[in-house]
C-alpha atoms as a PDB file:
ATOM      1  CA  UNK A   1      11.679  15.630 -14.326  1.00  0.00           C
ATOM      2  CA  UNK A   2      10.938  12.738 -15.571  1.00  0.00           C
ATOM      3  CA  UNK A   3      12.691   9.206 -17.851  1.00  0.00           C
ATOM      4  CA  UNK A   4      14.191   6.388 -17.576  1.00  0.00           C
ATOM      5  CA  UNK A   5      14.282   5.009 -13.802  1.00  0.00           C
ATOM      6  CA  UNK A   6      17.304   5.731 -11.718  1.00  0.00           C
ATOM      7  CA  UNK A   7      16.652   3.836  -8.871  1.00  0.00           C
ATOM      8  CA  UNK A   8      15.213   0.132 -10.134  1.00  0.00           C
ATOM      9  CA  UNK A   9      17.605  -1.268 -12.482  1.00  0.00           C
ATOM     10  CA  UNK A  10      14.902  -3.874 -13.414  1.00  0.00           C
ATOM     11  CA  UNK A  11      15.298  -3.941 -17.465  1.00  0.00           C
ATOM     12  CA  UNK A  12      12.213  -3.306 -19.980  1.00  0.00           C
ATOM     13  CA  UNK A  13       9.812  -5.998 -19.799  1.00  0.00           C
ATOM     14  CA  UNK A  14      11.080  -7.849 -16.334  1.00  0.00           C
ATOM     15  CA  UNK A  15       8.296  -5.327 -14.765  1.00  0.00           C
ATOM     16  CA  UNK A  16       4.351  -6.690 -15.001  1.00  0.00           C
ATOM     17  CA  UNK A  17       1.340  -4.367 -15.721  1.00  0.00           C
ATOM     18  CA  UNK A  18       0.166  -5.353 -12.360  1.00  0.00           C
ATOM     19  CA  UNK A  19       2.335  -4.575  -9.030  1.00  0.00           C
ATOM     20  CA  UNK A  20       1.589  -5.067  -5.232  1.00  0.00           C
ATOM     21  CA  UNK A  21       4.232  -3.326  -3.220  1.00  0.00           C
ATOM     22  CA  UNK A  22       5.144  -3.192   0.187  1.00  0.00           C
ATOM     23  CA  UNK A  23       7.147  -0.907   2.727  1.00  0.00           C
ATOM     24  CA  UNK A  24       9.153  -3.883   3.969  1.00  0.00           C
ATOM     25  CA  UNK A  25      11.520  -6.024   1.696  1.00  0.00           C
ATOM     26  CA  UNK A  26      11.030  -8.748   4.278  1.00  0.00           C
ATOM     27  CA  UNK A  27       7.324  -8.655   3.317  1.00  0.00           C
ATOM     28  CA  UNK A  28       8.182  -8.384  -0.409  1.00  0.00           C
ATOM     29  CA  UNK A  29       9.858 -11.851  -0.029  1.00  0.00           C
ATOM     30  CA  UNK A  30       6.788 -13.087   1.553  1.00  0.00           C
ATOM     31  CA  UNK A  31       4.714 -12.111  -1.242  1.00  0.00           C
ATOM     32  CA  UNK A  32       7.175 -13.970  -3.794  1.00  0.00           C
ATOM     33  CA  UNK A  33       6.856 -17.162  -2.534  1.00  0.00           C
ATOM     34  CA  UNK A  34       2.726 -16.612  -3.030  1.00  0.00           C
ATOM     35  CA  UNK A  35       4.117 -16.026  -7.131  1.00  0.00           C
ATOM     36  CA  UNK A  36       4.832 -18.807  -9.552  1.00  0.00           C
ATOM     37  CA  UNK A  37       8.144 -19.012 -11.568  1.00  0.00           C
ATOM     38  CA  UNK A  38       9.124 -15.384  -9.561  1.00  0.00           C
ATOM     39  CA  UNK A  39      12.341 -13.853 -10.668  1.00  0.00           C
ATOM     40  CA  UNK A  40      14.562 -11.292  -8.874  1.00  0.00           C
ATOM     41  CA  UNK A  41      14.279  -7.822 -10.956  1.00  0.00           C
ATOM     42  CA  UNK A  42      15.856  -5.313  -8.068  1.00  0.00           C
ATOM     43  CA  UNK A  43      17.870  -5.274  -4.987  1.00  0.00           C
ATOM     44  CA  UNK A  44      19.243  -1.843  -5.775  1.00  0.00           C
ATOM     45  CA  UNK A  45      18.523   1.096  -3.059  1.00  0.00           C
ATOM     46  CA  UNK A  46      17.192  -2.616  -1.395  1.00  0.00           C
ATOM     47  CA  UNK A  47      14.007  -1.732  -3.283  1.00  0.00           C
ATOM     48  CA  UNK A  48      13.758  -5.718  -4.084  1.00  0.00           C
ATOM     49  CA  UNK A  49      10.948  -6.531  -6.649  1.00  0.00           C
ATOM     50  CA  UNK A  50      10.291 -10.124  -8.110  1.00  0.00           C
ATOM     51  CA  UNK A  51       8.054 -10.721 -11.029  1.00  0.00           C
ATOM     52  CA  UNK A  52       6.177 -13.769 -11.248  1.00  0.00           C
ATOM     53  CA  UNK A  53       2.391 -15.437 -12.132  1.00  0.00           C
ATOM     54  CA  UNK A  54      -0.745 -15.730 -10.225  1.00  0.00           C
ATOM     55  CA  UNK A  55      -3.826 -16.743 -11.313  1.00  0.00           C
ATOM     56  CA  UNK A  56      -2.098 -17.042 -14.829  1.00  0.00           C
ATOM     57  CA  UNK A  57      -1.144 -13.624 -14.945  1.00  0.00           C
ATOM     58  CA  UNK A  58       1.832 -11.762 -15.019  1.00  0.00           C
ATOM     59  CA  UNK A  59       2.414  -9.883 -11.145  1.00  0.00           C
ATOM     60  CA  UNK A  60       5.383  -7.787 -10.103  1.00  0.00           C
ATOM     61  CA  UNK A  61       5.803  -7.535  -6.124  1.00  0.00           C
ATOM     62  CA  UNK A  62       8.641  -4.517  -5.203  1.00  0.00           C
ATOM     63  CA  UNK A  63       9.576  -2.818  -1.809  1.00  0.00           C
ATOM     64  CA  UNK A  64       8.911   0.834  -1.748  1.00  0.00           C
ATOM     65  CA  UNK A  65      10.470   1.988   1.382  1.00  0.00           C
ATOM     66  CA  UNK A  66       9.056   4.211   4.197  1.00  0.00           C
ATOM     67  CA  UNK A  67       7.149   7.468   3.643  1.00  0.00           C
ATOM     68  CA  UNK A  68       6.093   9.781   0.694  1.00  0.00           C
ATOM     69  CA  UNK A  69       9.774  11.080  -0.832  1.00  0.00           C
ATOM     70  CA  UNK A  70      10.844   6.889  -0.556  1.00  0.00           C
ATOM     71  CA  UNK A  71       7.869   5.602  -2.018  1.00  0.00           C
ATOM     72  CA  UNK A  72       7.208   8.402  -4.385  1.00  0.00           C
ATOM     73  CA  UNK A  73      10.614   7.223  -6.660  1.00  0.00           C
ATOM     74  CA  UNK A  74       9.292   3.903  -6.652  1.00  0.00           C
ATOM     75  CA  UNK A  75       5.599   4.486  -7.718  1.00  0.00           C
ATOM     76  CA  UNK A  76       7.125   6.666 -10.349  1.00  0.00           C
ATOM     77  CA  UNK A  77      10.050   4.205 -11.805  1.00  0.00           C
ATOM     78  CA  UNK A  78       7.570   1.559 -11.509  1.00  0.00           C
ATOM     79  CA  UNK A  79       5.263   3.196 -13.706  1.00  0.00           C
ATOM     80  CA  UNK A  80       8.089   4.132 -16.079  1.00  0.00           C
ATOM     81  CA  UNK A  81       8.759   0.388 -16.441  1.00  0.00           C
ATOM     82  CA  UNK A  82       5.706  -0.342 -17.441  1.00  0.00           C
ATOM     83  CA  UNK A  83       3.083  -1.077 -14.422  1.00  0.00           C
ATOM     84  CA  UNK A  84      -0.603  -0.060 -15.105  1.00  0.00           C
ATOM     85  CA  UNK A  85      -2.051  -0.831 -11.669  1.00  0.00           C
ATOM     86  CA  UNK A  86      -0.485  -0.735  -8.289  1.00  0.00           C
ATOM     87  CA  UNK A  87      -1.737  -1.976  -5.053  1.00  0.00           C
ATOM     88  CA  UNK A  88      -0.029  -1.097  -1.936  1.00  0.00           C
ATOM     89  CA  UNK A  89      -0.200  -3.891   1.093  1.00  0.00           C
ATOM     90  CA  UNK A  90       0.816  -2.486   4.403  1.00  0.00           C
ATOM     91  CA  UNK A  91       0.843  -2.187   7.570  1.00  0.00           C
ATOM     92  CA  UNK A  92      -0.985   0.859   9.329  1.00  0.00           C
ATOM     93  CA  UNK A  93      -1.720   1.943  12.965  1.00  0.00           C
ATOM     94  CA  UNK A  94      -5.976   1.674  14.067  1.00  0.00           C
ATOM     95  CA  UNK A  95      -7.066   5.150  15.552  1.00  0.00           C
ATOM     96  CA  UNK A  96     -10.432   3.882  16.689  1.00  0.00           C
ATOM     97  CA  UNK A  97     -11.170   0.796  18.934  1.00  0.00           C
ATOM     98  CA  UNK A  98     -13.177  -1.328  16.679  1.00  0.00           C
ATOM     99  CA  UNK A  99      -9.916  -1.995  15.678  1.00  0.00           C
ATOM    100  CA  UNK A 100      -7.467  -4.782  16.169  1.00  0.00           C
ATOM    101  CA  UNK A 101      -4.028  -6.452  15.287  1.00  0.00           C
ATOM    102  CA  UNK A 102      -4.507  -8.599  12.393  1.00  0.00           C
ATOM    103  CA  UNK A 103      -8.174  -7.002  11.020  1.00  0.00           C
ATOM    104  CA  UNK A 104      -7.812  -5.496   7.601  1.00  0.00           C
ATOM    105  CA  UNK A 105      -8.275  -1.606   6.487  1.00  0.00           C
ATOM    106  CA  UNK A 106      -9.625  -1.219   3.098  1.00  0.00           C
ATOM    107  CA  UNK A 107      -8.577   2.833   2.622  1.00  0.00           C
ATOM    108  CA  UNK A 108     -11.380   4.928   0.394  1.00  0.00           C
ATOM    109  CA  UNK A 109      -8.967   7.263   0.578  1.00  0.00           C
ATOM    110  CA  UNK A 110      -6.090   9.486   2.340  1.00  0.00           C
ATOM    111  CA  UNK A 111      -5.928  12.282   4.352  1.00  0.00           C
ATOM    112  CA  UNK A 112      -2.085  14.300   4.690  1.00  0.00           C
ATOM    113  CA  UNK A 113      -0.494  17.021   5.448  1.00  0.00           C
ATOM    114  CA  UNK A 114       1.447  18.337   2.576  1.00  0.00           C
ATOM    115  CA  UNK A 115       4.579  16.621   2.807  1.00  0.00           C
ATOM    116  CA  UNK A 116       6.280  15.833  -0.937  1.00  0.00           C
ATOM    117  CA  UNK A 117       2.969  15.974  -2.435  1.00  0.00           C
ATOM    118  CA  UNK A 118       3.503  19.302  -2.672  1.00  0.00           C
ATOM    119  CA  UNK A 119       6.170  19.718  -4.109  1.00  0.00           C
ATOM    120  CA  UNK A 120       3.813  17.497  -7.348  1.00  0.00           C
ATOM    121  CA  UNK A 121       0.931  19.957  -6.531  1.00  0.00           C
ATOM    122  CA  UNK A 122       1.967  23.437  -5.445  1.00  0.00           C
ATOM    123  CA  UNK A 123      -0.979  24.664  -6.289  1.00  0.00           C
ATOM    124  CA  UNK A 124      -3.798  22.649  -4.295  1.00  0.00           C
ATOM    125  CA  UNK A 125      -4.389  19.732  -2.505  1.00  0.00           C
ATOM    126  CA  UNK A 126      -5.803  16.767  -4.737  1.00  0.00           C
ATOM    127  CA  UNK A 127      -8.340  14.258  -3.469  1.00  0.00           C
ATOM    128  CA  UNK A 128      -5.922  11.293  -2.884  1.00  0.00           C
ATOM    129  CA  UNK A 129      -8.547   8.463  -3.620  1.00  0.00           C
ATOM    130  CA  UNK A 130      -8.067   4.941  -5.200  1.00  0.00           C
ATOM    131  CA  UNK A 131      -9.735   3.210  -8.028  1.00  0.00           C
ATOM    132  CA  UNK A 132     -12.970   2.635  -7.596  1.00  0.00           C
ATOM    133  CA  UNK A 133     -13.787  -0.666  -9.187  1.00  0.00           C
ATOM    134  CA  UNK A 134     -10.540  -1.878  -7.539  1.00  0.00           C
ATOM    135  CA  UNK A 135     -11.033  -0.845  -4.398  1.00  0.00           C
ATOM    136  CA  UNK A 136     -14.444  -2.445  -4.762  1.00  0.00           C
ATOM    137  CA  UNK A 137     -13.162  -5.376  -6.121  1.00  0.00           C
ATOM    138  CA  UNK A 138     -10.876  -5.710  -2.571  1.00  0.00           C
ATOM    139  CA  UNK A 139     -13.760  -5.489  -0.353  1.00  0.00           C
ATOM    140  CA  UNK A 140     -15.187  -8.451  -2.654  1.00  0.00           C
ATOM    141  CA  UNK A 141     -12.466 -10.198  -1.574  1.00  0.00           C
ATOM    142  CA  UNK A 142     -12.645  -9.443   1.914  1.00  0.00           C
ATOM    143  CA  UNK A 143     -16.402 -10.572   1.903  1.00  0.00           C
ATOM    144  CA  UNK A 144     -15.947 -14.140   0.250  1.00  0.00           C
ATOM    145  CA  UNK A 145     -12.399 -14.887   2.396  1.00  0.00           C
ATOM    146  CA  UNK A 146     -15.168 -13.817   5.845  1.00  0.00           C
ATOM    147  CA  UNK A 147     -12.385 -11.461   7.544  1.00  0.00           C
ATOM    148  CA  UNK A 148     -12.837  -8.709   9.425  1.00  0.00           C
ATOM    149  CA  UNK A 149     -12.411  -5.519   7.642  1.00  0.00           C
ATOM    150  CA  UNK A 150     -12.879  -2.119   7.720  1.00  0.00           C
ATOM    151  CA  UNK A 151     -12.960   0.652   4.565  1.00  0.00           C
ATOM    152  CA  UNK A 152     -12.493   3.894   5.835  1.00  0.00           C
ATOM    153  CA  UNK A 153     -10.526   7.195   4.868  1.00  0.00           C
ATOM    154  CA  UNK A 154      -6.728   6.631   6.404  1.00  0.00           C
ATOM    155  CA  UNK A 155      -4.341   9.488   7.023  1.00  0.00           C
ATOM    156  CA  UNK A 156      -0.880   9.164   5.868  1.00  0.00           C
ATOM    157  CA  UNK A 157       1.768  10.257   8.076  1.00  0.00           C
ATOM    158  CA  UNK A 158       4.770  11.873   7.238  1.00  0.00           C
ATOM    159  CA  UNK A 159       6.133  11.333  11.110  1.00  0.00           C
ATOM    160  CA  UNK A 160       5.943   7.858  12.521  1.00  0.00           C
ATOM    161  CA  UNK A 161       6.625   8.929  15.833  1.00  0.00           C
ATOM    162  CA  UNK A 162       4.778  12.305  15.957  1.00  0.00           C
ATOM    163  CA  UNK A 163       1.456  10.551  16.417  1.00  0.00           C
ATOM    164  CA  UNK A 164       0.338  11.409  20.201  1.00  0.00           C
ATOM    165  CA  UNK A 165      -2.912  11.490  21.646  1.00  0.00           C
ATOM    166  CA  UNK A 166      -3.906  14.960  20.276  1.00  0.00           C
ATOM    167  CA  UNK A 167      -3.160  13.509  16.507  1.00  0.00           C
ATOM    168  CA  UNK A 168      -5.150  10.265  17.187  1.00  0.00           C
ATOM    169  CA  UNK A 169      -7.991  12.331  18.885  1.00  0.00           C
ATOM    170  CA  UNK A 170      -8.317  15.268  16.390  1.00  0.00           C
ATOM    171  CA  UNK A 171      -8.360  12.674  13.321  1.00  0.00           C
ATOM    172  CA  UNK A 172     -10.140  10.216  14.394  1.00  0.00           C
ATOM    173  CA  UNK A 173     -13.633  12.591  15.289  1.00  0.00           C
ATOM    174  CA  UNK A 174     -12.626  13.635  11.533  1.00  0.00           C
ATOM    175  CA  UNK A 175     -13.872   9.758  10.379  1.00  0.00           C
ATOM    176  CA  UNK A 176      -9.659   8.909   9.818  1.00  0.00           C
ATOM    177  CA  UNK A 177      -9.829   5.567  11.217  1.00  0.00           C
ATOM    178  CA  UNK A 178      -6.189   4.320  10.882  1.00  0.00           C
ATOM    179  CA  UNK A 179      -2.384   5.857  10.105  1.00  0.00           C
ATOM    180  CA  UNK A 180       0.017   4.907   7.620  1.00  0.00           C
ATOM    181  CA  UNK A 181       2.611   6.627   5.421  1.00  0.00           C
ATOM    182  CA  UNK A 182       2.328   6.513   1.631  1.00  0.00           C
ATOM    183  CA  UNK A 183      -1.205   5.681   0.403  1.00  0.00           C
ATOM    184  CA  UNK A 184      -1.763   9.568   0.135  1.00  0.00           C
ATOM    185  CA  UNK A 185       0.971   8.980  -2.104  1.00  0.00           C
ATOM    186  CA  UNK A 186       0.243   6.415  -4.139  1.00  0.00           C
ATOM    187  CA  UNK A 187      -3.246   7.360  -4.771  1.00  0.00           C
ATOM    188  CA  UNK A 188      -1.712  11.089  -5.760  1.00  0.00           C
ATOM    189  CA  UNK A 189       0.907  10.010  -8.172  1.00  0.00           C
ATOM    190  CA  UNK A 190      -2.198   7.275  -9.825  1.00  0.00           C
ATOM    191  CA  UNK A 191      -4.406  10.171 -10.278  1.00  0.00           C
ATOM    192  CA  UNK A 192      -1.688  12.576 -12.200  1.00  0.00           C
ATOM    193  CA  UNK A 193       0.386   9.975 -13.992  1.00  0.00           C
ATOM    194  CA  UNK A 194      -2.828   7.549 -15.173  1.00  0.00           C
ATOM    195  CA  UNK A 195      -2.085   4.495 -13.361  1.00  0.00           C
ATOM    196  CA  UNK A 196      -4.927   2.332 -11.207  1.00  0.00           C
ATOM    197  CA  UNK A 197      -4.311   2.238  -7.476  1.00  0.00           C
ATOM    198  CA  UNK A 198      -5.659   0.843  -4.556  1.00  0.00           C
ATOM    199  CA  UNK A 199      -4.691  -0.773  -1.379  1.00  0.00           C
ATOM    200  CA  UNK A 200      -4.855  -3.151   1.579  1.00  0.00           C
ATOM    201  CA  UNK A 201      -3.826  -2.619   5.504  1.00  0.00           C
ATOM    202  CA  UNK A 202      -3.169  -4.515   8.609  1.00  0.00           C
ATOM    203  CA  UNK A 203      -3.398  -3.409  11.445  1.00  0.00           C
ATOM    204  CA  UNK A 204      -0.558  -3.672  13.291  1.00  0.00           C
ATOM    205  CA  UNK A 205      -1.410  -1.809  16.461  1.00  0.00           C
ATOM    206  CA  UNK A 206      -4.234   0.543  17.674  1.00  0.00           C
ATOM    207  CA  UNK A 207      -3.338   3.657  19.264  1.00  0.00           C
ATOM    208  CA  UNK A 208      -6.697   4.573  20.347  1.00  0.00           C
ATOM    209  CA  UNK A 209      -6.852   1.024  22.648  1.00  0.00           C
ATOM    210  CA  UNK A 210      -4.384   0.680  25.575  1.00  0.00           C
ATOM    211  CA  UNK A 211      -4.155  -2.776  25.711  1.00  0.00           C
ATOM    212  CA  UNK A 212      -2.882  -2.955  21.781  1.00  0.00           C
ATOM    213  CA  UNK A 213      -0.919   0.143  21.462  1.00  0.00           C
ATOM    214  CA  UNK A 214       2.090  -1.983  21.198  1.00  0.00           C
ATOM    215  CA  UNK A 215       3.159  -2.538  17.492  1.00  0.00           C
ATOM    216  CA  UNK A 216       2.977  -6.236  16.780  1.00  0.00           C
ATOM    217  CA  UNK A 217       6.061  -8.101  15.265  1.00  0.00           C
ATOM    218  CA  UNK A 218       6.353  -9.534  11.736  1.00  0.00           C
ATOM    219  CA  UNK A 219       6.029 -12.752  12.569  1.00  0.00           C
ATOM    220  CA  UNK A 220       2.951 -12.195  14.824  1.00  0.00           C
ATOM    221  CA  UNK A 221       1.402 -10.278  11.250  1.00  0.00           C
ATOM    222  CA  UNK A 222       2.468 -13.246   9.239  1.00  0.00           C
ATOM    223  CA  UNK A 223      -0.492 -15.181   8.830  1.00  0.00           C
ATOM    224  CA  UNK A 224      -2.799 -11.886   8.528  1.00  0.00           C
ATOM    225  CA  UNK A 225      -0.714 -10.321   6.036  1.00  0.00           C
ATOM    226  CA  UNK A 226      -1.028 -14.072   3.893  1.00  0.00           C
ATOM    227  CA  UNK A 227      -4.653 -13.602   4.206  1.00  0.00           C
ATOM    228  CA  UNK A 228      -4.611  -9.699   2.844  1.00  0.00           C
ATOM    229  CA  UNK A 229      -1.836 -10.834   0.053  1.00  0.00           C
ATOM    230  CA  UNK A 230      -3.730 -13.698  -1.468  1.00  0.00           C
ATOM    231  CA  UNK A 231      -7.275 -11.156  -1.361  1.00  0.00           C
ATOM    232  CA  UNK A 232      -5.110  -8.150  -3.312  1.00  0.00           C
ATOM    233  CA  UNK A 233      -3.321 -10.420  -5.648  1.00  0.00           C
ATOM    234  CA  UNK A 234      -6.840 -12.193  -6.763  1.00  0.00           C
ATOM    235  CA  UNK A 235      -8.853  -9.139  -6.679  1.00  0.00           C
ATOM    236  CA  UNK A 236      -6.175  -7.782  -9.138  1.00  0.00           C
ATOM    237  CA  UNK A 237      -5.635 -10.530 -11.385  1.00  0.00           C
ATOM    238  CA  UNK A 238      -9.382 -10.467 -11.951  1.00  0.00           C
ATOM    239  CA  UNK A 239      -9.940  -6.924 -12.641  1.00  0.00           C
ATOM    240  CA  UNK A 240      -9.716  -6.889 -16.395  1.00  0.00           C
ATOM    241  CA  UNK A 241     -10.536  -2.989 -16.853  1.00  0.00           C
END
């Protein structure tokens, strides 16, 4: 069922057509300060969002918890309040070697097991895939800035610590090259409510490479997850689709 949003008490209006979200509200608040004139909309459920400008246009960053059920409310009340695109910026685990803390993961799209999503198609299993010309328009980004980066198909987890070495070996000879929890998600909800999505990762550890397996801390992501915020925030303010 379906109305007027439960969880973000954000009124009509105070949410932008475009939204980057995030799993962390510590990140959220990073991603604020990049924002001009940003407001606080939410702290309810501590899904904090702030709406602000960049590049001269309106941008709404918001927190969207951990996992499919979490982030699933938010994608949906988002959209409710008005939000045409959404761009999730993460964090994700690397499942091959290439690989490294602090590269970037542009997904193509999202493997999962069925999780919540099926409970929004019992049916089938939907291609969970981004926008194109977004997604595009990322990679753009990630070519003129000179990072590393990697697009790739990502699998979205449903069990952060049910990822052994049978899961990282079995996906990763299926072309997954990296784990995360919600862009199946995302990607699901953009294809059945009408909404653009697309997204942006950093690796934060690699659990196909001993030496890295260790997830880094925020503050060791900081500067990496600047870098990715400032390439989704211009890639979306200059899609005009």
């Amino acid at each position: 069922m379906r109305g007027q949003p439960v969880h973000l008490r954000a009124k009509p209006g105070e949410v932008a057509r475009l939204v980057v979200t995030a799993g962390d509200p510590a990140r959220v608040e990073q991603l604020a300060k990049l924002l001009r004139n940003a407001r606080l909309v939410n702290t309810n459920r501590g899904f904090t969002a702030y709406t602000g400008i960049y590049a001269g246009r309106g941008v709404t960053v918001a927190a969207h918890g951990i996992g499919g059920p979490s982030s699933a409310v938010v994608f949906e009340e988002l959209h409710m309040l008005g939000a045409k695109v959404i761009v999730r910026l993460g964090t994700a685990g690397g499942m091959i070697r290439e690989l490294d803390r602090g590269d970037l993961v542009v997904p193509t799209g999202a493997a999962y097991n069925e999780g919540s999503l099926r409970m929004y198609v019992p049916d089938g299993m939907l291609p969970a895939l981004p926008d194109l010309g977004l997604t595009v328009g990322i990679i753009e980004r990630c070519k003129a800035e000179g990072v590393k980066y990697l697009p790739g198909i990502v699998f979205s987890s449903d069990a952060f610590y049910a990822e052994d070495r049978a899961f990282v070996a079995k996906w990763s000879k299926r072309g997954v090259v990296a784990v995360e929890m919600e862009c199946a998600t995302l990607f699901t909800l953009g294809l059945l409510r009408g909404f653009k999505t697309a997204s942006l990762l950093v690796v934060s550890d690699n659990l196909a490479a001993g030496s890295q397996q260790a997830m880094a801390k925020p503050e060791e992501l900081a500067a990496s997850v600047d870098r990715g915020a400032r390439i989704v925030l211009d890639a979306l303010t200059k899609d005009r689709r």
